[in-house]
Protein backbone atom coordinates (compact mmCIF):
# COMPACT_ATOMS: atom_id res chain seq x y z
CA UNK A 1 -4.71 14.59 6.49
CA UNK A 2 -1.85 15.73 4.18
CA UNK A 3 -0.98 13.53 1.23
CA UNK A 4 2.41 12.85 1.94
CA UNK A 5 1.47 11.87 5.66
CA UNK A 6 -0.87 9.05 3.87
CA UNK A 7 1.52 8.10 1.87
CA UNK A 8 4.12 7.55 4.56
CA UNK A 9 1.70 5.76 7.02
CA UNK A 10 0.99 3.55 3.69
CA UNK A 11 4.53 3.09 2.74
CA UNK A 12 5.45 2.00 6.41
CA UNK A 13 2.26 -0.27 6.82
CA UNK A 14 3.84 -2.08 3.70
CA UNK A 15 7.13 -2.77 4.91
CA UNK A 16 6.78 -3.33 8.36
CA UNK A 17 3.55 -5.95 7.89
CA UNK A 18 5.40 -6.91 4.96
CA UNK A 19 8.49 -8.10 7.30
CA UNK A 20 5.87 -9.06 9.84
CA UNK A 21 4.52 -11.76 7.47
CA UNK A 22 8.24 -12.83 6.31
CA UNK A 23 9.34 -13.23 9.66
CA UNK A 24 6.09 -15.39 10.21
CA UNK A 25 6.09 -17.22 6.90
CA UNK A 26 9.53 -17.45 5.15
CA UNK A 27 7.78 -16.72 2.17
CA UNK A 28 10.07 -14.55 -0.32
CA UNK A 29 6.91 -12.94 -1.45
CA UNK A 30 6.36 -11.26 2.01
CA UNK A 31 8.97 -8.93 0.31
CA UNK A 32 6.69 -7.55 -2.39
CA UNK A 33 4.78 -5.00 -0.46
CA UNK A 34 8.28 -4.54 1.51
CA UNK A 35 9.79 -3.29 -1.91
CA UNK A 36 6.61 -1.37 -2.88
CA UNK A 37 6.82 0.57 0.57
CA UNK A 38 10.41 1.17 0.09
CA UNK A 39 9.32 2.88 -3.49
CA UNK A 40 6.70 4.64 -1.86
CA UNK A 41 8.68 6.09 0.91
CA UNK A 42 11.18 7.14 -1.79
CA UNK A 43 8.12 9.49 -3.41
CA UNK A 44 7.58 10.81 -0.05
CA UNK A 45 9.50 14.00 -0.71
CA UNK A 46 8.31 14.66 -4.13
CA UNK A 47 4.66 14.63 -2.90
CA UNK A 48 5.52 16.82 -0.66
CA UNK A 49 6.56 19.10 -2.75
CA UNK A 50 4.06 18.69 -5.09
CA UNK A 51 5.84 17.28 -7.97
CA UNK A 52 2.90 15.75 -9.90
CA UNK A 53 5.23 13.32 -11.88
CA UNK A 54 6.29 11.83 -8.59
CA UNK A 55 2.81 12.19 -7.70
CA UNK A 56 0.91 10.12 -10.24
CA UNK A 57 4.08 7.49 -10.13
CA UNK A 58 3.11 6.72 -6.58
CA UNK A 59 0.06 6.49 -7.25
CA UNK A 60 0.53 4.08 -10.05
CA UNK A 61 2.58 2.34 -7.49
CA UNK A 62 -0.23 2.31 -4.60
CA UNK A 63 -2.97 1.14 -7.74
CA UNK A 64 -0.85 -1.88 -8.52
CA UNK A 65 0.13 -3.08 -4.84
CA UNK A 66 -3.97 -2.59 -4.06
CA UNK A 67 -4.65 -5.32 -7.22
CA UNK A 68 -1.73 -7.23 -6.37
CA UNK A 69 -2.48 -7.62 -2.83
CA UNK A 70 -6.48 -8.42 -3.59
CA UNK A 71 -6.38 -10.52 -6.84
CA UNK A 72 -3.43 -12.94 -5.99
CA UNK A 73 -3.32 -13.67 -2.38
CA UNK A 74 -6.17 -12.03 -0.82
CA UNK A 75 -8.21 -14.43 -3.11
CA UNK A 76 -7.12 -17.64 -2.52
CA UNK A 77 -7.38 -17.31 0.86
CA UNK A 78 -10.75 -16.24 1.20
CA UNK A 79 -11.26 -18.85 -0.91
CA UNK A 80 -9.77 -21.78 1.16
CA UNK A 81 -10.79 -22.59 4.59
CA UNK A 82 -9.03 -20.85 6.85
CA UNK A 83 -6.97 -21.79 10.04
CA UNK A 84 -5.41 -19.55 12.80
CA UNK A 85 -2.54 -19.01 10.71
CA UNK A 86 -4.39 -18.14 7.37
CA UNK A 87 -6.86 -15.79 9.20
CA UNK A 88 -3.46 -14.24 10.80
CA UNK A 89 -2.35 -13.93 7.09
CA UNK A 90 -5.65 -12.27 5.52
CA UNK A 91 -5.95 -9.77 8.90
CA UNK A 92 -2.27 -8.35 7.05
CA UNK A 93 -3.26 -8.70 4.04
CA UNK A 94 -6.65 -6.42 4.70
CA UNK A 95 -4.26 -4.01 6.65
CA UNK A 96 -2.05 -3.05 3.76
CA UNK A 97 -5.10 -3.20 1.19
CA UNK A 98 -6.96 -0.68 4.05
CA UNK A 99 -3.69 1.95 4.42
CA UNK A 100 -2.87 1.62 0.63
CA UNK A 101 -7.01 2.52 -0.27
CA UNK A 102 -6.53 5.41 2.17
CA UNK A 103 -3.53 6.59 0.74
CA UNK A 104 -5.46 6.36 -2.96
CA UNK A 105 -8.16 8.55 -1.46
CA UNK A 106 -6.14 11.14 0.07
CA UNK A 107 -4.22 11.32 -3.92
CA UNK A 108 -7.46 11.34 -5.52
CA UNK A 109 -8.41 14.49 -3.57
CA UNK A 110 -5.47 15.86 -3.63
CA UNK A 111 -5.59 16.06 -7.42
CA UNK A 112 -9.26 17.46 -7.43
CA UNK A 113 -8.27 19.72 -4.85
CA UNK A 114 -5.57 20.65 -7.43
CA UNK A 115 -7.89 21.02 -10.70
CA UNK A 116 -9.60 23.11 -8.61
CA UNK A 117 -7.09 26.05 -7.79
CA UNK A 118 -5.70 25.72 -11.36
């Protein structure tokens, strides 16, 4: 799969489970991966057309929303025990960690792929 078509599947996974979980919660913090998608989607064209600055920015992006979503909430819940709601919570939380990982593997060979032709 194309990297741009990652990316957009990523940046879309963020927002909308990121609105999912506001709607859900009230939690202001539902926006984070919301604004992170919205930055993401934003790149879109640029990776399309293989602009590496645009390139390595969303990935930069994608690297910090993967720690972000795994070292501050992702942690404490796995570490508390978990009700209906909270396993409702982590099954979202897993979801954007999953598309964002995919979209970090799809830049990683993209960029091989690139030293390659060079």
């Amino acid at each position: 799969m194309k990297t741009h078509a990652l990316n957009l599947i990523n940046s879309f996974s963020l927002m909308s489970i990121g609105l999912w979980g506001l709607y859900v919660s009230n939690a202001p913090t539902s926006l984070i991966p919301v604004a992170f998608g919205l930055f993401l989607f934003l790149c879109s064209d640029g990776i399309k057309n293989e602009n590496k600055k645009i390139a390595h920015i969303a990935v930069l992006l994608t690297v910090v929303i993967i720690a972000a979503l795994y070292f501050m909430p992702l942690s404490k819940e796995l570490a508390l025990e978990a009700s209906q709601q909270d396993s409702n919570k982590i099954y979202r939380l897993l979801a954007m960690i999953g598309t964002s990982v995919l979209a970090m593997i799809g830049f990683v060979k993209s960029f091989i792929d690139a030293r390659k032709n060079k």
